[in-house]
Structure formats: C-alpha cells, structure tokens
C-alpha atoms as a PDB file:
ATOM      1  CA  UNK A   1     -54.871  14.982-182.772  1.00  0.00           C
ATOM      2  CA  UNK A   2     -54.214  11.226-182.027  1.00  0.00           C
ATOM      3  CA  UNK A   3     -52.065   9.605-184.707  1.00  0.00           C
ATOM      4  CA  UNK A   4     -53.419   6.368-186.312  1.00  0.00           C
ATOM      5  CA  UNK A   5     -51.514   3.188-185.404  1.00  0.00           C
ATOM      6  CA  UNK A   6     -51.670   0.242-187.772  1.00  0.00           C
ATOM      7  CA  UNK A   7     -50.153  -3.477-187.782  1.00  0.00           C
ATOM      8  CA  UNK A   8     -49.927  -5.331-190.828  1.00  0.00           C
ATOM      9  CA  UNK A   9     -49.010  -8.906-190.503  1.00  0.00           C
ATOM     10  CA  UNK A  10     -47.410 -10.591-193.721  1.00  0.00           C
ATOM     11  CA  UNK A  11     -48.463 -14.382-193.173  1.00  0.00           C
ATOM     12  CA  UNK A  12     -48.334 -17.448-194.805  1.00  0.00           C
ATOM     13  CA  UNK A  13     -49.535 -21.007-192.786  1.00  0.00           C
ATOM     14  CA  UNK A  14     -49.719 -18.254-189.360  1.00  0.00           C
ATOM     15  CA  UNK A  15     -53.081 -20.801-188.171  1.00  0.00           C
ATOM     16  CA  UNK A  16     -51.111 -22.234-185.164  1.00  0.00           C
ATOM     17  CA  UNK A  17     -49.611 -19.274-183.673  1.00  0.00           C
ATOM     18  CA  UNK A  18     -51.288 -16.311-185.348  1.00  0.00           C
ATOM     19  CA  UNK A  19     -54.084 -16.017-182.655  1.00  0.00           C
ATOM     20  CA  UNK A  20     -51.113 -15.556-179.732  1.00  0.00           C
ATOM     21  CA  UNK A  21     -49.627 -13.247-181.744  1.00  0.00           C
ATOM     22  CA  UNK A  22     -53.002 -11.169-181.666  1.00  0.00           C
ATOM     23  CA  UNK A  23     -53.753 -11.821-178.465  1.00  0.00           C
ATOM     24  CA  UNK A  24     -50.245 -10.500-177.283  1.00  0.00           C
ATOM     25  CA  UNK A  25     -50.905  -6.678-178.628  1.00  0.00           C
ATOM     26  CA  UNK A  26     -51.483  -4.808-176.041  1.00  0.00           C
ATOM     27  CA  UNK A  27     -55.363  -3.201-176.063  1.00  0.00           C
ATOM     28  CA  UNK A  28     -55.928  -0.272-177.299  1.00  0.00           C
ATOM     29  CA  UNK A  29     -52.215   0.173-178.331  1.00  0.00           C
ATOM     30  CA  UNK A  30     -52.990   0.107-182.012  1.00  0.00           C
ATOM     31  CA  UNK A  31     -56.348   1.319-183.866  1.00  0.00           C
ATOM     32  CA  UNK A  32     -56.825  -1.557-186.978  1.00  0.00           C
ATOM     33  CA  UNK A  33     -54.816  -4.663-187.915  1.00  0.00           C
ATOM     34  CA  UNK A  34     -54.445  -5.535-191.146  1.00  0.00           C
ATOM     35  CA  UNK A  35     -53.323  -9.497-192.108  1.00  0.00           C
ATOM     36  CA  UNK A  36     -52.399 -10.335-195.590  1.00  0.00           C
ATOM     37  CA  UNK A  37     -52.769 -14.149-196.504  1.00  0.00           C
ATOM     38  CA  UNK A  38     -50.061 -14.799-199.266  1.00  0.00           C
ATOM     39  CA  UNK A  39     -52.012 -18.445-200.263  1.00  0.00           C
ATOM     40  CA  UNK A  40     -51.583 -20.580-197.242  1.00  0.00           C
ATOM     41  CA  UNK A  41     -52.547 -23.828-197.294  1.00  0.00           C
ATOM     42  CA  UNK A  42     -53.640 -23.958-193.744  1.00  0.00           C
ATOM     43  CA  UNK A  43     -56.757 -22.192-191.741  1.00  0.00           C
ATOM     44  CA  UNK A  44     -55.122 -18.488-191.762  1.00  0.00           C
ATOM     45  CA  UNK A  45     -57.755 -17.166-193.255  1.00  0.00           C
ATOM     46  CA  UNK A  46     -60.464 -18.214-191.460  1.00  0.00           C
ATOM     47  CA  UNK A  47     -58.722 -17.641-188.072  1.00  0.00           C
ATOM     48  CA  UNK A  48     -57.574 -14.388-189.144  1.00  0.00           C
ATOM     49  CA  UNK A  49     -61.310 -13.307-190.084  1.00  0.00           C
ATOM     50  CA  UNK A  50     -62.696 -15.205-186.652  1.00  0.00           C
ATOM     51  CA  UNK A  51     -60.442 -12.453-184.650  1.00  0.00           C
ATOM     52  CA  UNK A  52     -61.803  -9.450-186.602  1.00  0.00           C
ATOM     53  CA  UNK A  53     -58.559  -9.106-188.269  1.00  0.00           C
ATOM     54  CA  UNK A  54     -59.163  -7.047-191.442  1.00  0.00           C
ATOM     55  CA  UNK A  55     -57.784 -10.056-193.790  1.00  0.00           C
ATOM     56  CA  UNK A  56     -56.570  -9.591-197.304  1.00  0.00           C
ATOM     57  CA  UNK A  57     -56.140 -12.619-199.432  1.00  0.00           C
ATOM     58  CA  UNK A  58     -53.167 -13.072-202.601  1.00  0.00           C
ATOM     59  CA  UNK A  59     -54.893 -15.591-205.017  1.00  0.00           C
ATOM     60  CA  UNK A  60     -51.311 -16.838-205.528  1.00  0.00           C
ATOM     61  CA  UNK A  61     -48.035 -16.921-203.323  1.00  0.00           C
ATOM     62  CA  UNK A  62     -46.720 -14.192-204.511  1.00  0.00           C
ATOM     63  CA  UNK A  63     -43.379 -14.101-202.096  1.00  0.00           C
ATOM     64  CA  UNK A  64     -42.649 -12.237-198.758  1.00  0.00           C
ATOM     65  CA  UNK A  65     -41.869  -9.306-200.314  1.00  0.00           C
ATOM     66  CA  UNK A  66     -45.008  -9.091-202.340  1.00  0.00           C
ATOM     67  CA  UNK A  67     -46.671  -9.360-199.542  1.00  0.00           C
ATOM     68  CA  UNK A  68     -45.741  -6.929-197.273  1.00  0.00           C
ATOM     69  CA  UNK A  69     -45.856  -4.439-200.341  1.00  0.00           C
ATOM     70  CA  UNK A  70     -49.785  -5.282-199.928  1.00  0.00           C
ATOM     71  CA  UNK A  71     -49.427  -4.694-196.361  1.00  0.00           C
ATOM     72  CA  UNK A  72     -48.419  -1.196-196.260  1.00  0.00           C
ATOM     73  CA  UNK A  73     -50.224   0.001-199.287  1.00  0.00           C
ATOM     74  CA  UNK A  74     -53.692  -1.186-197.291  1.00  0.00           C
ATOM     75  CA  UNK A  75     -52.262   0.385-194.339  1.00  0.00           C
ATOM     76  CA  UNK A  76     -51.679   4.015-195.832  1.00  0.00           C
ATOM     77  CA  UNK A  77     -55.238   3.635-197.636  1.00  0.00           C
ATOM     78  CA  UNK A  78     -56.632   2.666-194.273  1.00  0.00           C
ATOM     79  CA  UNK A  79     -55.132   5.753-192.704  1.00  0.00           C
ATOM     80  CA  UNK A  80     -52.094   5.072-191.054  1.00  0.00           C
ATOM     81  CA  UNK A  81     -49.772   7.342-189.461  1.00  0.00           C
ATOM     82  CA  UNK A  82     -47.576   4.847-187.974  1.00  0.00           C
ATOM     83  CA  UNK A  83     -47.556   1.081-189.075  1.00  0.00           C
ATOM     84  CA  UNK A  84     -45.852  -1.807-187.730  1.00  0.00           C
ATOM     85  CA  UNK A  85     -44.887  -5.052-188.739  1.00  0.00           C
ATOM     86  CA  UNK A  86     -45.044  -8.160-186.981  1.00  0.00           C
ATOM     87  CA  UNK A  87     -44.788 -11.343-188.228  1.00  0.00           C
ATOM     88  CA  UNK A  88     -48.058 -13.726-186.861  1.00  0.00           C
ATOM     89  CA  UNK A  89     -45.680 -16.904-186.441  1.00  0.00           C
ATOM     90  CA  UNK A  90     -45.141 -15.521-182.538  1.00  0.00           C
ATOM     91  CA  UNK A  91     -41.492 -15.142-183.088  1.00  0.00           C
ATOM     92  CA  UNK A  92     -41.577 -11.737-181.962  1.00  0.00           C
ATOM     93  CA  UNK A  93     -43.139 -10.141-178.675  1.00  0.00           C
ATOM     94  CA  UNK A  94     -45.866  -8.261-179.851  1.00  0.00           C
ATOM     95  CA  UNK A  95     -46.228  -6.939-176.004  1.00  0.00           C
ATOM     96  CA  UNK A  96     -43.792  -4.165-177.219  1.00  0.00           C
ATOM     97  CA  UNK A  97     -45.809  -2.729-179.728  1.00  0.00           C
ATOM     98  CA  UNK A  98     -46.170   0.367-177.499  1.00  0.00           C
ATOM     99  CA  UNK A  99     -42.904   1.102-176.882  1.00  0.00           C
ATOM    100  CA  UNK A 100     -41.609   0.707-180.320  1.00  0.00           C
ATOM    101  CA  UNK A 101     -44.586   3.301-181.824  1.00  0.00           C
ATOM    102  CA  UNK A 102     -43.878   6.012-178.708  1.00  0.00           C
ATOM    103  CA  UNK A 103     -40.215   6.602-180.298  1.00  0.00           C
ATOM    104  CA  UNK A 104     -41.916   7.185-183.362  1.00  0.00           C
ATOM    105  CA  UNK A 105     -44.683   9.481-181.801  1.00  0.00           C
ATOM    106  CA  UNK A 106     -42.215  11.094-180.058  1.00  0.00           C
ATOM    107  CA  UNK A 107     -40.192  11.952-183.171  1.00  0.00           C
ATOM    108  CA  UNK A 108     -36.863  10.263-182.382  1.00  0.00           C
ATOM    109  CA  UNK A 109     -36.800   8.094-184.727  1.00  0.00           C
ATOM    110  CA  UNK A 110     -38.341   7.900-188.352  1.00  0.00           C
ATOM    111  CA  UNK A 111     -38.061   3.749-188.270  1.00  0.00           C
ATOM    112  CA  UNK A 112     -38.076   1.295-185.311  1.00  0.00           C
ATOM    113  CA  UNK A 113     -36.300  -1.979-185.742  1.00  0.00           C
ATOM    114  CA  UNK A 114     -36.592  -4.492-183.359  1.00  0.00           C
ATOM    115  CA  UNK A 115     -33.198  -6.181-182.949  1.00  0.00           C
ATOM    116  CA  UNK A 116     -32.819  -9.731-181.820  1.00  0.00           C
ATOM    117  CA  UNK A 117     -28.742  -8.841-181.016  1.00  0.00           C
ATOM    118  CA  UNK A 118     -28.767  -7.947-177.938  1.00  0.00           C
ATOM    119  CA  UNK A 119     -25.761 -10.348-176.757  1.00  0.00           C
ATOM    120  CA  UNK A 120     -24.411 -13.646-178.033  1.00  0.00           C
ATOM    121  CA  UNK A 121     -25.090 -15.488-175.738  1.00  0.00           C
ATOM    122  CA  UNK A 122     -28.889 -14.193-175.118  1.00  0.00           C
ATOM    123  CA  UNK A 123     -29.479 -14.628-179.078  1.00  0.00           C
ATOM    124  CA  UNK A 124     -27.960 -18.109-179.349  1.00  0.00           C
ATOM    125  CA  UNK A 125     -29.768 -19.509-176.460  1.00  0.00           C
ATOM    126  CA  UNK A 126     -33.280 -17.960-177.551  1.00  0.00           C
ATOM    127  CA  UNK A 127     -32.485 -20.467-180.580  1.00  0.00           C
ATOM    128  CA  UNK A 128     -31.357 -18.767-183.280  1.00  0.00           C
ATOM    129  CA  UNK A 129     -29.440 -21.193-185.896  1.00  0.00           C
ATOM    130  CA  UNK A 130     -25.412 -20.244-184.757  1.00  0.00           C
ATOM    131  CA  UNK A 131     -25.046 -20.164-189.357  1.00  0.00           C
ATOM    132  CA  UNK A 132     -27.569 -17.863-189.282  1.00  0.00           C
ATOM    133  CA  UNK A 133     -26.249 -15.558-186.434  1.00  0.00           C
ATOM    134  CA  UNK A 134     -22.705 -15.628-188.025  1.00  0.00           C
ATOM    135  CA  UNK A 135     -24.728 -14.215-191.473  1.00  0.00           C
ATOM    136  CA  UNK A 136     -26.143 -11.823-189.523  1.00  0.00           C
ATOM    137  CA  UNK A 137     -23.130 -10.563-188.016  1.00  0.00           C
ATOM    138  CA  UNK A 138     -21.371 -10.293-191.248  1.00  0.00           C
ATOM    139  CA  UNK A 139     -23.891  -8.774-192.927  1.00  0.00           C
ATOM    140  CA  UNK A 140     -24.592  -6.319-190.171  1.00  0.00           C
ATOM    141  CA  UNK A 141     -21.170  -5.108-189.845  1.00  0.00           C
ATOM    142  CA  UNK A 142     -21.029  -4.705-193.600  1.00  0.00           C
ATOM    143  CA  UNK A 143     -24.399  -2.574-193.588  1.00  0.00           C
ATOM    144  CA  UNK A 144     -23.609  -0.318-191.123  1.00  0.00           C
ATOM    145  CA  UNK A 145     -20.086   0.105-192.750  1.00  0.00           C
ATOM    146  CA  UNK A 146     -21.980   1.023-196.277  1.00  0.00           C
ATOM    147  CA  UNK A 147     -24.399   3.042-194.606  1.00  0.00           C
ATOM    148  CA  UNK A 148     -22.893   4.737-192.325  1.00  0.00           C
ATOM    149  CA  UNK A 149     -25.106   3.277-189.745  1.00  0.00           C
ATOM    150  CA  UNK A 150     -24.901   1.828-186.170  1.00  0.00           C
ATOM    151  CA  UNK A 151     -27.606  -0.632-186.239  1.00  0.00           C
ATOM    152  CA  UNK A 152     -27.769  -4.004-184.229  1.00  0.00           C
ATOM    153  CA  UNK A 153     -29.751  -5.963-186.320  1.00  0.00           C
ATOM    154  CA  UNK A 154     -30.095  -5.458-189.616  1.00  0.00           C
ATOM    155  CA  UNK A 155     -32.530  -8.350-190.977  1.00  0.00           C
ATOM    156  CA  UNK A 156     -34.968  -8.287-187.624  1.00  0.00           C
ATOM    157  CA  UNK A 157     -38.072  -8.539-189.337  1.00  0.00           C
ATOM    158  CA  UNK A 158     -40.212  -6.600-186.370  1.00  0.00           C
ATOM    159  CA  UNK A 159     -40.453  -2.727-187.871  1.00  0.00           C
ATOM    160  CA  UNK A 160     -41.982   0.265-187.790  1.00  0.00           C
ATOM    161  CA  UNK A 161     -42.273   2.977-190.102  1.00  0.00           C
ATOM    162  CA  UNK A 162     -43.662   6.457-190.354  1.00  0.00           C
ATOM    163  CA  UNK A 163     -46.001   7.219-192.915  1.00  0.00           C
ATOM    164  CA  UNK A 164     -43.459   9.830-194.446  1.00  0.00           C
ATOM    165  CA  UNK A 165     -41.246   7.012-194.715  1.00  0.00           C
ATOM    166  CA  UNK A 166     -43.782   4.911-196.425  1.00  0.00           C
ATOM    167  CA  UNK A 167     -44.970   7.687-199.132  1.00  0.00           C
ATOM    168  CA  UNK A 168     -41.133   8.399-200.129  1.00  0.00           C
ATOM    169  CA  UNK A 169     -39.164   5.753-200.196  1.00  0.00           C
ATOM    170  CA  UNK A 170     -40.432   3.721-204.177  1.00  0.00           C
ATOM    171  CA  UNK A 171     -41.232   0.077-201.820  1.00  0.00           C
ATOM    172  CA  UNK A 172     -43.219  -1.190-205.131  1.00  0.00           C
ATOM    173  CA  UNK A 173     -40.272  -1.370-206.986  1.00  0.00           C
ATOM    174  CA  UNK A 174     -38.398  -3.666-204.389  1.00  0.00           C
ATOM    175  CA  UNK A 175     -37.896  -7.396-204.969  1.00  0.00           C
ATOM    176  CA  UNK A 176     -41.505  -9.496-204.197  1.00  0.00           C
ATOM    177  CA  UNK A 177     -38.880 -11.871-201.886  1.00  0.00           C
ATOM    178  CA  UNK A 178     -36.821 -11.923-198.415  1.00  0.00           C
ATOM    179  CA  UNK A 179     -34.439  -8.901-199.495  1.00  0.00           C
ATOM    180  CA  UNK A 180     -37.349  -6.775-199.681  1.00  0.00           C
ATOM    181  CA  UNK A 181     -36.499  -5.830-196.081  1.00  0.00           C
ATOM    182  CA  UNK A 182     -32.813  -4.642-196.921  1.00  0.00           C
ATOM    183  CA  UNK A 183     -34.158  -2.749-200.031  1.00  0.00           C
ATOM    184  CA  UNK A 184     -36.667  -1.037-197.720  1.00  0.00           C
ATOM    185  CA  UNK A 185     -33.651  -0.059-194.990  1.00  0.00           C
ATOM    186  CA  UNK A 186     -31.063   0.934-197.968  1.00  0.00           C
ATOM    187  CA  UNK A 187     -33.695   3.400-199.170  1.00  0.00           C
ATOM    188  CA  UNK A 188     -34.446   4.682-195.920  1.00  0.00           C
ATOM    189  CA  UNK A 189     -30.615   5.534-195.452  1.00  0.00           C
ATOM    190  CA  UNK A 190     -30.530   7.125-199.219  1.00  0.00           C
ATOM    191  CA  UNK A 191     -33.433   9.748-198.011  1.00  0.00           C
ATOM    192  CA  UNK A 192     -32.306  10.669-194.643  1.00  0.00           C
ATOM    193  CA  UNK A 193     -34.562   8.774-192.391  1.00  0.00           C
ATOM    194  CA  UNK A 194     -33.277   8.112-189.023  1.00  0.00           C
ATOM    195  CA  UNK A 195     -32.965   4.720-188.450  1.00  0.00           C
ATOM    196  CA  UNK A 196     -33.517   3.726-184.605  1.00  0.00           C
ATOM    197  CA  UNK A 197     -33.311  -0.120-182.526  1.00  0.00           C
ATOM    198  CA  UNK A 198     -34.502  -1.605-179.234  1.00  0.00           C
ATOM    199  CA  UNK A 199     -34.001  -5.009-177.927  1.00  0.00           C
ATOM    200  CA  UNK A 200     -36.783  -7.705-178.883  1.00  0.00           C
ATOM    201  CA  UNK A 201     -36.867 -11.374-177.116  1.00  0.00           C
ATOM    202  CA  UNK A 202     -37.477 -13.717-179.572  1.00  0.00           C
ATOM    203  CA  UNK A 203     -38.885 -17.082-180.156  1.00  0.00           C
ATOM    204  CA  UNK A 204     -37.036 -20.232-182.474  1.00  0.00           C
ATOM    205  CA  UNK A 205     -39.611 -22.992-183.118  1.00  0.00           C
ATOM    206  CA  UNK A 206     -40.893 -25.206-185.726  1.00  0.00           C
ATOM    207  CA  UNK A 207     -43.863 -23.087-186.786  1.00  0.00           C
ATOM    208  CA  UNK A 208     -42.281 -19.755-186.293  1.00  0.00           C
ATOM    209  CA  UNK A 209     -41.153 -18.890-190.278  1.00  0.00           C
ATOM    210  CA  UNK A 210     -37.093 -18.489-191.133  1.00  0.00           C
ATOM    211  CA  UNK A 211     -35.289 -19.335-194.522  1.00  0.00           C
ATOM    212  CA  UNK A 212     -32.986 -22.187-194.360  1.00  0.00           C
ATOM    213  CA  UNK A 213     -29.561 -22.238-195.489  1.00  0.00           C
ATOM    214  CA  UNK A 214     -29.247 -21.981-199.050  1.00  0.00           C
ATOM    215  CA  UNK A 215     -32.065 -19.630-199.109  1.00  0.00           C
ATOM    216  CA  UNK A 216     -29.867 -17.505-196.204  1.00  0.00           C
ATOM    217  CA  UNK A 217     -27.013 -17.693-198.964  1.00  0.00           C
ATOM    218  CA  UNK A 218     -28.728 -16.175-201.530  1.00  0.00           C
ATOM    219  CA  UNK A 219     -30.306 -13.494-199.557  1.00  0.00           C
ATOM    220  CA  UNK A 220     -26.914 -12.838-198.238  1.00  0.00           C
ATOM    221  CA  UNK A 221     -25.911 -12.547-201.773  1.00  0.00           C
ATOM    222  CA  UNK A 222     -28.828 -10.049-202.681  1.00  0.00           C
ATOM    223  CA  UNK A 223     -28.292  -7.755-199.633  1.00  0.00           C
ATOM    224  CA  UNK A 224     -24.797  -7.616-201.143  1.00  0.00           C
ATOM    225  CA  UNK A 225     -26.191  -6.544-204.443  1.00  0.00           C
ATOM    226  CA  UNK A 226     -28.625  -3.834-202.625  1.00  0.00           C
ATOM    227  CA  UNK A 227     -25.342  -2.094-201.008  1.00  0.00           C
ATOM    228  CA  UNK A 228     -23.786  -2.141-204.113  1.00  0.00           C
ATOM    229  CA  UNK A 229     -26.583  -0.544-205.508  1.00  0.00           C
ATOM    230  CA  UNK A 230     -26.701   1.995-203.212  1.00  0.00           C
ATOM    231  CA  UNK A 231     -22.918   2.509-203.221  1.00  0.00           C
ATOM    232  CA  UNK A 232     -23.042   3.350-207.274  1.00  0.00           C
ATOM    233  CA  UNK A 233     -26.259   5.753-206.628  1.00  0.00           C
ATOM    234  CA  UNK A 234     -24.455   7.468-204.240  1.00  0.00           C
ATOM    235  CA  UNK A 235     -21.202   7.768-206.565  1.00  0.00           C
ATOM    236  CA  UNK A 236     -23.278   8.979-209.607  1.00  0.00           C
ATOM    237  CA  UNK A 237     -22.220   5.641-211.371  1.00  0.00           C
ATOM    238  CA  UNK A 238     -25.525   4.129-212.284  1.00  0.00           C
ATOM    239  CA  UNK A 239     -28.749   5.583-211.288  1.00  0.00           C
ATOM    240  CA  UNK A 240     -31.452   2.912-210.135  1.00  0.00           C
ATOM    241  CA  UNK A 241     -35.665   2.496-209.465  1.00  0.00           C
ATOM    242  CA  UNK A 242     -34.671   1.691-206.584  1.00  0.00           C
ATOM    243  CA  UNK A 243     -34.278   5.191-205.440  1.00  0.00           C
ATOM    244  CA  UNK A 244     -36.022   7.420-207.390  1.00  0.00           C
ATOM    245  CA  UNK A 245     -38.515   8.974-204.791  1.00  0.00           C
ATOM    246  CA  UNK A 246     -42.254   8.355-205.476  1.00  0.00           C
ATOM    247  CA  UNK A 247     -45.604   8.674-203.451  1.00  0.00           C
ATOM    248  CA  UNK A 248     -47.082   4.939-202.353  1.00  0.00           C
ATOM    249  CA  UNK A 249     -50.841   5.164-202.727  1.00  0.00           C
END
C-alpha cells in the first residue's frame, strides 16, 4: 500500500517566493500540502489558497514554533505517513523532496535533515552570514557531542519525519519559537530514532526568512538549555515534559 506523503509549510510574509517554492515540488512526489499562515501581513493567504494549497490561518502570530506544531498536527489528521517541511521563502530546493522521503520509505532513516554544510566554502558562498555559520559550527559540534550523533547540520530547517516519530515524541510541549527545531531533534535522540542527512543547496536573500544576530544568540542560548535538559533526563537528575512520550492527535 502506497504511503501518504505530506508537506507542511510554516510561513509568515511567504507572498513573494511561496509560489516558486510550490512550483519547485516535483509532481506527483507528494499527495497534499498543507500551508499554515502564522498572521502575515502580506498576500500569503490568498496566494496560498490561489495554488490549491490547503491553507490554515493563526488569528495571531503565534511564533515559528507554534506554527509548525499546527503543521504536523493537520498533517497526521490529514493522513500522513511521511511529512516534510519546507520553508515557502525558496531558501531550500524543494526539487529534492523525492529523494529525502525515499530514505524514509526505504526505512533507513526515521528523520531526514537537509544539511546546508556540505563544505565551507560551498556554504559561505551560497550566502550564509559567516556569524551565523561559526554558530552553527559550534553548536553542531556540541550536539553531536551530547547526543552522540554525527550530524552535519543541526539547525537546517528542511526535515522530514515519520509518522512514528511524530505520534511519540510530546512536540506540543516544545517552545512556540526558533528552538522548537532542537527540542524536536533532542527528543528524537531520547527515543531512538535514527537521525539521517543529505546535502541541500541553499538560497540567502532578502525575502528568504533567518533570525538576526541577537535573536541567533539567544537561540544559541536555548539549544544550550535543551542539551542540558536532555543531559539531566538521561542522568535521572530532573525528569522533564519534554520527554515524557505521548500520542500527537
């Protein structure tokens, strides 16, 4: 039996670049895409709905993490098997979509990340801010220390998740903000899932979304606070929400 393929697309002010985005998945590589509008200011909506993007609108801005917590309960109501994210501001190349699922489908891996790290060079000349690439570094090696991981990139925000994944890890009780993502991977090491990357060309411009620098601080900071978490759980020191295993409905 075919499994269902979903995308979910957290977006906020996506109306310049979300219909490239669309237009990039390959057809017939995913059965139903699912957009959640977290209050944009700009013609999202209307764009979104125009493509016959099932479209999901947050009354208020309720924060990146918020969103995608929207995301991939609609997605597991809608059916999903397999869902991936990709962000509509074109950063990523949605062309891969395929590729990404069929390690998935092929039961290699429980989570795809698509990692921007690749090589220096390659990741500093597709534009990505050289503060932000150091952070990234730092905070990579640190992960993978913690975790006992060998992960790339960390804090790509191009994923995709099995619905097993999905139903265990307790995603509603992660931060409605940027360190949602972190949360979500930290979980997925603390049950077992097998974390897999593959290489993702990516695009720096002004309307593709990224946190600036004091924001990059702080979710640096948080990240820090996640491992910590995890490293205490682990330890029997303090037990957390965080990882207490529940079903996502």
């Amino acid at each position: 039996m075919k499994k269902k393929v979903i995308v979910v697309m957290p977006a906020y002010n996506a109306a310049e670049t979300i219909e490239k985005t669309y237009r990039d998945i390959p057809r017939g590589s995913v059965d139903d895409i699912i957009l959640v509008d977290d209050n944009s200011t700009d013609d999202t909506v209307r764009i979104s709905e125009s493509l016959g993007i099932h479209t999901i609108v947050h009354k208020e801005n309720r924060g990146y993490g918020s969103n995608q917590k929207t995301c991939y309960a609609e997605a597991m109501k809608r059916g999903a098997d397999f869902v991936i994210m990709i962000h509509p501001d074109y950063q990523y190349d949605s062309r891969l979509v395929p590729y990404i699922i069929g390690f998935l489908e092929q039961g290699i891996c429980d989570i795809v990340l698509g990692s921007r790290i690749r090589t220096r060079n390659e990741t500093i000349k597709c534009g990505m801010p050289l503060y932000k690439y150091i952070f990234n570094r730092i905070l990579t090696i640190t992960e993978n220390m913690v975790l006992g991981q060998n992960v790339s990139d960390f804090h790509t925000g191009y994923r995709a998740y099995t619905r097993e994944v999905l139903e265990t890890i307790p995603f509603m009780q992660n931060s409605d903000n940027f360190v949602f993502d972190t949360e979500v991977l930290v979980q997925s090491v603390y049950f077992g899932f097998r974390i897999g990357c593959v290489p993702v060309p990516v695009r720096y411009f002004s309307e593709a979304s990224s946190i600036d620098f004091k924001n990059s601080l702080v979710y640096g900071i948080k990240t820090l606070g996640a491992l910590l978490k995890y490293v205490n759980q682990k330890a029997g020191i303090k037990r957390y929400p965080l990882f207490d295993k529940a079903e996502n409905e």
